[in-house]
PDB file of N, CA and C in Angstrom:
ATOM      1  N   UNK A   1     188.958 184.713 111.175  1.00  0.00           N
ATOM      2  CA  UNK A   1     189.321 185.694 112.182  1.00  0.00           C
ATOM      3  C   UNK A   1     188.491 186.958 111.934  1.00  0.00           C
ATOM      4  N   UNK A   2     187.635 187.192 112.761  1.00  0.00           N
ATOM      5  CA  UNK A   2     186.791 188.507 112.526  1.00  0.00           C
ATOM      6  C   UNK A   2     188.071 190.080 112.584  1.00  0.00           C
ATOM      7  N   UNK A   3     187.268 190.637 111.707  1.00  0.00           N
ATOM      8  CA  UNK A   3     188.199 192.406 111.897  1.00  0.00           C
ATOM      9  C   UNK A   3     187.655 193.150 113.054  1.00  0.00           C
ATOM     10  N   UNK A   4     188.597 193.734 113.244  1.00  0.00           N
ATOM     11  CA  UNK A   4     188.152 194.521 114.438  1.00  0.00           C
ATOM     12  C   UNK A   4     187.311 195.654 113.758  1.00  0.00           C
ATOM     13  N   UNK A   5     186.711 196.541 114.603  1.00  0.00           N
ATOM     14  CA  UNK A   5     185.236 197.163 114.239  1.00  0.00           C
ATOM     15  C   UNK A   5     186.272 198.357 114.141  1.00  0.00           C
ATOM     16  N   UNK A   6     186.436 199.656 112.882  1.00  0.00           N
ATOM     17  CA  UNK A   6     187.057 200.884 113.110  1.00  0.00           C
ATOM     18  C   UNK A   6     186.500 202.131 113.538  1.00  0.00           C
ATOM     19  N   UNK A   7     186.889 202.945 114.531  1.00  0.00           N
ATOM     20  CA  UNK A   7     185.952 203.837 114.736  1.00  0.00           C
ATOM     21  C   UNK A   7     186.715 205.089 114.861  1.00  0.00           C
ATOM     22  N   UNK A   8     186.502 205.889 113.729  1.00  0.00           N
ATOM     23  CA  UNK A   8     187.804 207.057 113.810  1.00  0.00           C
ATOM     24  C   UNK A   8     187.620 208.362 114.684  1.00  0.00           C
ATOM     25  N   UNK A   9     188.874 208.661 115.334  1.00  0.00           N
ATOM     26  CA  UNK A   9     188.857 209.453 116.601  1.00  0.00           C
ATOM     27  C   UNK A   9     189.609 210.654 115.814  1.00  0.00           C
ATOM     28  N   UNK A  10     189.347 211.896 116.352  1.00  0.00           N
ATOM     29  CA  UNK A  10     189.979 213.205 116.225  1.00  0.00           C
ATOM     30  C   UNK A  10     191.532 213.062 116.487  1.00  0.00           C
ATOM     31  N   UNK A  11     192.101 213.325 116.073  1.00  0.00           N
ATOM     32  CA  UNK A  11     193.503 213.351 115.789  1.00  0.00           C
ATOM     33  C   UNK A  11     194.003 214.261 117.438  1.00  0.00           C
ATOM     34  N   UNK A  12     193.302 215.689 117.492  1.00  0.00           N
ATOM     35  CA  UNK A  12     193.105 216.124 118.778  1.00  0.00           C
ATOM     36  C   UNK A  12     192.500 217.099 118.316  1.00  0.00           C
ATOM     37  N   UNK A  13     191.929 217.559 119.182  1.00  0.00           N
ATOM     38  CA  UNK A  13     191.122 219.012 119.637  1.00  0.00           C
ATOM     39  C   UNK A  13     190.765 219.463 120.787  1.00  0.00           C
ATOM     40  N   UNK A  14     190.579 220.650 120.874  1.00  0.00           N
ATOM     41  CA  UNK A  14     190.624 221.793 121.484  1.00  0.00           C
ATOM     42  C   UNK A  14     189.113 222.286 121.893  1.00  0.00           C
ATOM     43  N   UNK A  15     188.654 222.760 123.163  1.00  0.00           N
ATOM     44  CA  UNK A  15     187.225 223.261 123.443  1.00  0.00           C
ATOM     45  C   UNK A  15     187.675 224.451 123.998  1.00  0.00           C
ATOM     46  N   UNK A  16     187.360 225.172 123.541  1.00  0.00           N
ATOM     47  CA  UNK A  16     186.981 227.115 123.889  1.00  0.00           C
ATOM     48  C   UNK A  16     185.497 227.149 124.054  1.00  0.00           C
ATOM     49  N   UNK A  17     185.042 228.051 125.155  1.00  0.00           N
ATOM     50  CA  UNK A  17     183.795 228.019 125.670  1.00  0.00           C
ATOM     51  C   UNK A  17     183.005 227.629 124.938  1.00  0.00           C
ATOM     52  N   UNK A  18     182.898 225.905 124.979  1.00  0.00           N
ATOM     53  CA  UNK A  18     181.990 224.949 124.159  1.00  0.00           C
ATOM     54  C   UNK A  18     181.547 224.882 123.086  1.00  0.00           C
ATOM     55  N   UNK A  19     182.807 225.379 122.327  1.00  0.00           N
ATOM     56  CA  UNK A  19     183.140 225.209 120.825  1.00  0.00           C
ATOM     57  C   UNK A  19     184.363 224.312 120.791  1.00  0.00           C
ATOM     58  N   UNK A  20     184.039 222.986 119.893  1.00  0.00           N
ATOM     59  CA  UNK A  20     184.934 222.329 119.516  1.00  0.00           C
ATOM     60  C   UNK A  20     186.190 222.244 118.238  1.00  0.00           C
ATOM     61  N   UNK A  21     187.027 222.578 118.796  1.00  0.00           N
ATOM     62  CA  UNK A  21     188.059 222.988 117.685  1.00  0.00           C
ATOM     63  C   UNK A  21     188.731 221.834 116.814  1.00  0.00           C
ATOM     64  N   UNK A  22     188.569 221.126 115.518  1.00  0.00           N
ATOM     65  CA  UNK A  22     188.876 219.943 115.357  1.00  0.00           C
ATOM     66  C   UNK A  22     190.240 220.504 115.050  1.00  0.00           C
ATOM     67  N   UNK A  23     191.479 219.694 115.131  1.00  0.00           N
ATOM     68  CA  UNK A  23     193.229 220.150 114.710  1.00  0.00           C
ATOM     69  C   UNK A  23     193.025 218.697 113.517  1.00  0.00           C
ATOM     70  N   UNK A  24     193.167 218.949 112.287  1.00  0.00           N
ATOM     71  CA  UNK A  24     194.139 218.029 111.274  1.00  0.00           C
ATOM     72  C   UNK A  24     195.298 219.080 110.679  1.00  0.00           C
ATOM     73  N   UNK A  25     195.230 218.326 109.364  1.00  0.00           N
ATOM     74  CA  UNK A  25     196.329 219.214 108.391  1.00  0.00           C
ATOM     75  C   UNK A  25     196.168 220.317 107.966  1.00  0.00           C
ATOM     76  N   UNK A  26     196.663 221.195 108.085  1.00  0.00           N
ATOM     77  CA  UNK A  26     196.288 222.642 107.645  1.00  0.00           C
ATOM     78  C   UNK A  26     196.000 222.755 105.881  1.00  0.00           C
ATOM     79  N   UNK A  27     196.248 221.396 105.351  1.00  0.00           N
ATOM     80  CA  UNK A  27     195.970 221.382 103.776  1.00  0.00           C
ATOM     81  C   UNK A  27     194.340 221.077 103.896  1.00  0.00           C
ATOM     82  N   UNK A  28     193.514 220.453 105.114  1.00  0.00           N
ATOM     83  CA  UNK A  28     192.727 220.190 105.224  1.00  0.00           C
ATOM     84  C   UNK A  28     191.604 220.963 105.671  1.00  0.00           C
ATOM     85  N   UNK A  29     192.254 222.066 106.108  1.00  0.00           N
ATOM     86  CA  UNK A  29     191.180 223.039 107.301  1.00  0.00           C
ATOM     87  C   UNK A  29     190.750 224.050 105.973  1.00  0.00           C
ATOM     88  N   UNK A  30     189.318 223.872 106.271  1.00  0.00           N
ATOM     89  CA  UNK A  30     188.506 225.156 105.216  1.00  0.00           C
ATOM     90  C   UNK A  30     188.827 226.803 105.832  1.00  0.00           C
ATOM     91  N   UNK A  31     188.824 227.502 105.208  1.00  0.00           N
ATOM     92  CA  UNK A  31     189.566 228.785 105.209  1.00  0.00           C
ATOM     93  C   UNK A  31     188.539 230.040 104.235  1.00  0.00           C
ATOM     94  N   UNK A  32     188.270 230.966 105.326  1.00  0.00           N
ATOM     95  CA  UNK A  32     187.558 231.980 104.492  1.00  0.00           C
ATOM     96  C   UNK A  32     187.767 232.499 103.063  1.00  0.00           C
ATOM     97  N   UNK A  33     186.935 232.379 101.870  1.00  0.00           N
ATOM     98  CA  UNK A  33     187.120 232.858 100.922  1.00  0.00           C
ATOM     99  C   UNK A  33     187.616 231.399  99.546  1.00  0.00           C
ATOM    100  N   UNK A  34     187.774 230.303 100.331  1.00  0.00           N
ATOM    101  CA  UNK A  34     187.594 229.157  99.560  1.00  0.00           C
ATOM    102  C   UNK A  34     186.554 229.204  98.383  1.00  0.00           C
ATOM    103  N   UNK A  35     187.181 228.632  97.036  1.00  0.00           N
ATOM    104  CA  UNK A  35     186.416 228.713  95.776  1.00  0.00           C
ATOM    105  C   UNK A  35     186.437 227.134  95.518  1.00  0.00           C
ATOM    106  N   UNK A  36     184.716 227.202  95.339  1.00  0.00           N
ATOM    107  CA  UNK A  36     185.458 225.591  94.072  1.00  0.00           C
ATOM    108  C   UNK A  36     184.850 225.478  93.006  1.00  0.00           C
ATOM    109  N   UNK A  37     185.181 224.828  91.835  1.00  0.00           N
ATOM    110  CA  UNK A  37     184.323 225.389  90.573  1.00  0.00           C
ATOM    111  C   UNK A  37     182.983 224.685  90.772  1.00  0.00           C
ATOM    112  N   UNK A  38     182.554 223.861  91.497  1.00  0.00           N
ATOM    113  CA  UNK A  38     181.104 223.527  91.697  1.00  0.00           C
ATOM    114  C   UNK A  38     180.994 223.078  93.135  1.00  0.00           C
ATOM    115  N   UNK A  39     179.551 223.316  93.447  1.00  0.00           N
ATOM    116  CA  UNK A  39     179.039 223.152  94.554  1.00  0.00           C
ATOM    117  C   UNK A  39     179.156 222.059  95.090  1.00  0.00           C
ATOM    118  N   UNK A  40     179.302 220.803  94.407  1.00  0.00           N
ATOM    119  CA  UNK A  40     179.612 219.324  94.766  1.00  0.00           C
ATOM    120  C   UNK A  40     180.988 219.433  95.277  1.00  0.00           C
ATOM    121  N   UNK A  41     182.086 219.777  94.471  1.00  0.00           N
ATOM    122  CA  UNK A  41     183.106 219.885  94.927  1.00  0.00           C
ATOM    123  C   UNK A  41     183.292 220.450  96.091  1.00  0.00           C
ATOM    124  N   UNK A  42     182.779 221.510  96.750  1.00  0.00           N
ATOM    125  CA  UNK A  42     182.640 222.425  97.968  1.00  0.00           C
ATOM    126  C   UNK A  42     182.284 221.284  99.036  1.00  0.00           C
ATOM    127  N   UNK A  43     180.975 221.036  98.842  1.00  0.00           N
ATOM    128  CA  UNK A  43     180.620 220.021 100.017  1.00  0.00           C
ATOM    129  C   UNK A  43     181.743 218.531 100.096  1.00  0.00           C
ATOM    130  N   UNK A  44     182.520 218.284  99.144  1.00  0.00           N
ATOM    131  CA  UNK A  44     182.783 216.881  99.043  1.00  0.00           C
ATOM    132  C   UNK A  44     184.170 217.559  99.970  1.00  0.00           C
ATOM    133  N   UNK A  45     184.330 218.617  99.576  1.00  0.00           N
ATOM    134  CA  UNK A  45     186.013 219.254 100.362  1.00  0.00           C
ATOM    135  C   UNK A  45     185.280 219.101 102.131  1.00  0.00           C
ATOM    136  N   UNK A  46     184.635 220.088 102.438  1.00  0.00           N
ATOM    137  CA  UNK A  46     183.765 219.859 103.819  1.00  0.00           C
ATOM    138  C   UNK A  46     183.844 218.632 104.850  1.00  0.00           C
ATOM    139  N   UNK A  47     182.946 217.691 103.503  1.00  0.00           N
ATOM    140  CA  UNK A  47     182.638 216.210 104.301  1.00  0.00           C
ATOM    141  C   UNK A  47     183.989 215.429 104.845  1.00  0.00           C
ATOM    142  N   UNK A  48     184.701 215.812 103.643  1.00  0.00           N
ATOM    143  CA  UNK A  48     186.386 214.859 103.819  1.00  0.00           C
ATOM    144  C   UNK A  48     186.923 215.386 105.130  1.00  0.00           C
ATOM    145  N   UNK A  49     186.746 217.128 105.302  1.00  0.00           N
ATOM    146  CA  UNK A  49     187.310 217.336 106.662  1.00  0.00           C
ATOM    147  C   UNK A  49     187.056 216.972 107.748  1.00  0.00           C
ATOM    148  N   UNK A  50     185.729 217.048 107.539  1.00  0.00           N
ATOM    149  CA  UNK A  50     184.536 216.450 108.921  1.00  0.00           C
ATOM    150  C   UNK A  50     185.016 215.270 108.640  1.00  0.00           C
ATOM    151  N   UNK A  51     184.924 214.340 108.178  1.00  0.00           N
ATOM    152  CA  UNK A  51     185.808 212.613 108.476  1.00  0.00           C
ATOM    153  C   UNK A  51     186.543 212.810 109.140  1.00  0.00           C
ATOM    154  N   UNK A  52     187.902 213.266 108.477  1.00  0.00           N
ATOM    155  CA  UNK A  52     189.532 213.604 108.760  1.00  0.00           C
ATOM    156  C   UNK A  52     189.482 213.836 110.676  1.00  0.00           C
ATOM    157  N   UNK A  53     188.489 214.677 111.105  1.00  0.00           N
ATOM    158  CA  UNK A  53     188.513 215.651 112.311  1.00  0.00           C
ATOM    159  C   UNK A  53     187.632 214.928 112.943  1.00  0.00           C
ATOM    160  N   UNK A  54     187.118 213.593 112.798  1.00  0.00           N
ATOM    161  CA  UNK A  54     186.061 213.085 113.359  1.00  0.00           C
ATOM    162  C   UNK A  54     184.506 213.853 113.699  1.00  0.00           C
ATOM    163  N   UNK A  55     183.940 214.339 113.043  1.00  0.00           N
ATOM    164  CA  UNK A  55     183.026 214.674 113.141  1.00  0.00           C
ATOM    165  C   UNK A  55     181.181 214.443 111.818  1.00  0.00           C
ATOM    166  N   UNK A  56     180.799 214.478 112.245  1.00  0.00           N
ATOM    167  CA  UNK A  56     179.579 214.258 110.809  1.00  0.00           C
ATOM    168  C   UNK A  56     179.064 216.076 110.233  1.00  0.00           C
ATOM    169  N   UNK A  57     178.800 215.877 109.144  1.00  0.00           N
ATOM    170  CA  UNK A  57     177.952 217.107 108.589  1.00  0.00           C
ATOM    171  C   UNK A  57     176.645 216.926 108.036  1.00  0.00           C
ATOM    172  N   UNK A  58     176.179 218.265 107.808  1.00  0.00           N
ATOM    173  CA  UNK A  58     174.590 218.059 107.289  1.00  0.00           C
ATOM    174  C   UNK A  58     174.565 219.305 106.417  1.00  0.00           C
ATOM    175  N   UNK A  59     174.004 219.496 105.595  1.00  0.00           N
ATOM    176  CA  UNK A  59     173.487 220.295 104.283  1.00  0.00           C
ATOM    177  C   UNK A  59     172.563 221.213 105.464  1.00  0.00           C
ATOM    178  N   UNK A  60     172.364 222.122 105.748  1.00  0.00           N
ATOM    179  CA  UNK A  60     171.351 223.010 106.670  1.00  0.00           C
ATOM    180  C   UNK A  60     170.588 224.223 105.819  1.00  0.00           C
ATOM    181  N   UNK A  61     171.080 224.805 104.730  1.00  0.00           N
ATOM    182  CA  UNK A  61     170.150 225.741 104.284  1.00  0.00           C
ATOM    183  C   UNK A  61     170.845 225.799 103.412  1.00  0.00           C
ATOM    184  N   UNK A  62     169.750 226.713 102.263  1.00  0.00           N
ATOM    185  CA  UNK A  62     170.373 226.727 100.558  1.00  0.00           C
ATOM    186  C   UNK A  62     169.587 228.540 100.727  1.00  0.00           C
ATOM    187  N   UNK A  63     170.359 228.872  99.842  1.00  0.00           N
ATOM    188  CA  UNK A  63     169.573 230.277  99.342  1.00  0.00           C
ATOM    189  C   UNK A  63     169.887 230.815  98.018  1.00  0.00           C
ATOM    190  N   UNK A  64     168.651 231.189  97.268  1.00  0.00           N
ATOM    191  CA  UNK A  64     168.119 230.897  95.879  1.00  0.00           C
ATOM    192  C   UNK A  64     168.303 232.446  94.728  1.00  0.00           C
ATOM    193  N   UNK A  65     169.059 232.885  94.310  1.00  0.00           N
ATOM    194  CA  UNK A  65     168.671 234.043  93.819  1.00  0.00           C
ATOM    195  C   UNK A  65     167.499 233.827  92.986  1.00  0.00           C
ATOM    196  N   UNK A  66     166.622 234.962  93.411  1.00  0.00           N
ATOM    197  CA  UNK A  66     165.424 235.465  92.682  1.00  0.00           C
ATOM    198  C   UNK A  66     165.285 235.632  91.266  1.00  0.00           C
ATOM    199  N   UNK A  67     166.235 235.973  90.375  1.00  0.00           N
ATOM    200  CA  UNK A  67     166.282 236.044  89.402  1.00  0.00           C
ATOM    201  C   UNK A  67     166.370 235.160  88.228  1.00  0.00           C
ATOM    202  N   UNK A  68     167.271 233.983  88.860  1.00  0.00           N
ATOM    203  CA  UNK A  68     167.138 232.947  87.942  1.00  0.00           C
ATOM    204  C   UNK A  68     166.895 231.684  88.316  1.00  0.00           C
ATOM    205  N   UNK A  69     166.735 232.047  89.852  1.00  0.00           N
ATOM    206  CA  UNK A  69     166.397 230.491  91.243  1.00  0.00           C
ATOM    207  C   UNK A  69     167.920 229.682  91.152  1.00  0.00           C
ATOM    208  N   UNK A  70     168.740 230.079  90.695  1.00  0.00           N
ATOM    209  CA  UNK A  70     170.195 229.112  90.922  1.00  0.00           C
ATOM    210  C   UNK A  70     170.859 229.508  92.005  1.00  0.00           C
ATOM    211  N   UNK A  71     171.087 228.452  92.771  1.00  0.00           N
ATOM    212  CA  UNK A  71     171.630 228.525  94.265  1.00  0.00           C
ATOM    213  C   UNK A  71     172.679 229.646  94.569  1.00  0.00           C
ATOM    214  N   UNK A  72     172.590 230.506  95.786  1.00  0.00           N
ATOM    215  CA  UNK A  72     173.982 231.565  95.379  1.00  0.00           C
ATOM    216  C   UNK A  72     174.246 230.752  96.964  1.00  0.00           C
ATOM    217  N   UNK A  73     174.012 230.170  97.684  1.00  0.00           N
ATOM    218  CA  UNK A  73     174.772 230.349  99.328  1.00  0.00           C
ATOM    219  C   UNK A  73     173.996 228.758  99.647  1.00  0.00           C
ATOM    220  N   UNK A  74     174.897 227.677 100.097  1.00  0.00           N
ATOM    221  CA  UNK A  74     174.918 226.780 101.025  1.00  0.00           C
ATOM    222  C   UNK A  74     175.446 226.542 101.955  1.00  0.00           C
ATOM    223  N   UNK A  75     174.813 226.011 103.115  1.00  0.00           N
ATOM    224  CA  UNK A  75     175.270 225.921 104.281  1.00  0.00           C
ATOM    225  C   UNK A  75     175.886 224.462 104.420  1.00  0.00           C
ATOM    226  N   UNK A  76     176.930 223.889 104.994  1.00  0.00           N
ATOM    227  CA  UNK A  76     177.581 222.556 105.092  1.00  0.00           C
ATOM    228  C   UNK A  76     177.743 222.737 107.097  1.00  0.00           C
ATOM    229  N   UNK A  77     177.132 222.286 107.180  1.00  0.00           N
ATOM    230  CA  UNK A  77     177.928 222.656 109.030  1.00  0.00           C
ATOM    231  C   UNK A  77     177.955 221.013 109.858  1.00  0.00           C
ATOM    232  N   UNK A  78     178.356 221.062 110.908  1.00  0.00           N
ATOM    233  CA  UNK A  78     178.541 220.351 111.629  1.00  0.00           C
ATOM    234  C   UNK A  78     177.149 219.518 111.815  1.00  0.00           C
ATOM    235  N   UNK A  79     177.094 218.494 112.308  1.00  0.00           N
ATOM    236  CA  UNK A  79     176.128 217.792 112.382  1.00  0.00           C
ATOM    237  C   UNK A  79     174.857 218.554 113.774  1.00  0.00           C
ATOM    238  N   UNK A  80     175.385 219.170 114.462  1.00  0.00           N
ATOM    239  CA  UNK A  80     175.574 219.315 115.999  1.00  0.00           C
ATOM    240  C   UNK A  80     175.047 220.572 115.670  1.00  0.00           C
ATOM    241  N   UNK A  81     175.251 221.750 114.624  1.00  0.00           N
ATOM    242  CA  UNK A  81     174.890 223.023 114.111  1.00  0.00           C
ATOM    243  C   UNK A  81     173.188 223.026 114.618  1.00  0.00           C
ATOM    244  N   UNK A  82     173.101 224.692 115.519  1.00  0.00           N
ATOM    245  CA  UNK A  82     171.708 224.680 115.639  1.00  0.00           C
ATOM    246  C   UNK A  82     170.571 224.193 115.933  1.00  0.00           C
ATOM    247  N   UNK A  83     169.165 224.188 115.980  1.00  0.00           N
ATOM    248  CA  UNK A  83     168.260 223.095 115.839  1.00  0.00           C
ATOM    249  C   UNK A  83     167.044 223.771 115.308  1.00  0.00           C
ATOM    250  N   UNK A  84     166.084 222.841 114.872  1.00  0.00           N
ATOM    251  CA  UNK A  84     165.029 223.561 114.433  1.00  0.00           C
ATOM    252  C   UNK A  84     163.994 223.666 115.445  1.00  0.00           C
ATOM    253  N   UNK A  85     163.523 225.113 115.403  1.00  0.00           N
ATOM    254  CA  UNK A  85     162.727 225.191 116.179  1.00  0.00           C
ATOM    255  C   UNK A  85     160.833 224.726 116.380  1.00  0.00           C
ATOM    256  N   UNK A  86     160.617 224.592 115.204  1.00  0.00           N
ATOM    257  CA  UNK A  86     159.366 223.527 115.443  1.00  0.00           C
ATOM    258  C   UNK A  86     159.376 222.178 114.835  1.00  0.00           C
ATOM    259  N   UNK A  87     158.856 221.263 115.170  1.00  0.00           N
ATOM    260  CA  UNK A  87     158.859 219.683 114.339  1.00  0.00           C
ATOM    261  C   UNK A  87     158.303 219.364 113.309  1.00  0.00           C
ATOM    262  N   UNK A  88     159.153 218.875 112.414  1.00  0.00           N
ATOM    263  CA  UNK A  88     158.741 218.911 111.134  1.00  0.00           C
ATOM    264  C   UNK A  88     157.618 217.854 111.171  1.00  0.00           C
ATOM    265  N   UNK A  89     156.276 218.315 110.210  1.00  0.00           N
ATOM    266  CA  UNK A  89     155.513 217.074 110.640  1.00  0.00           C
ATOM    267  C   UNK A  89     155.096 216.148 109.281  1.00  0.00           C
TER     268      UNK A  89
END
């Protein structure tokens, strides 16, 4: 007996002038000022939501302090975030 194919849907959400609002668990929704003791942990919290809310993510920019080159700021956003403006070749 074959399985059926799963394809996970947003629980529900919300569009405000063509911003998509994903709704899960509020244990789930990232929140200004979130800490995690490493950067893996940060993105792995992210990705789980983007599942949870049906949506994909992408890593989009890193920024480097000068002083010792160790990452101070990553970007995790929506898959859908922005675009680049010339083609990478």
């Amino acid at each position: 007996v074959p399985h059926p194919t799963y394809t996970p849907t947003p629980l529900c959400a919300a569009s405000i002038d063509n911003e998509w609002i994903p709704s899960c668990s509020s244990d789930l929704k990232p929140v200004v000022g979130m800490k995690f003791d490493t950067l893996q942990q940060g993105i792995s919290f992210y990705e789980n939501y983007a599942k949870v809310s049906g949506f994909d993510t992408r890593l989009y920019s890193t920024k480097k302090r000068k002083s010792d080159g160790k990452i101070s700021l990553k970007y995790c956003v929506c898959n859908k975030e922005g675009f680049r403006e010339t083609p990478r070749l």
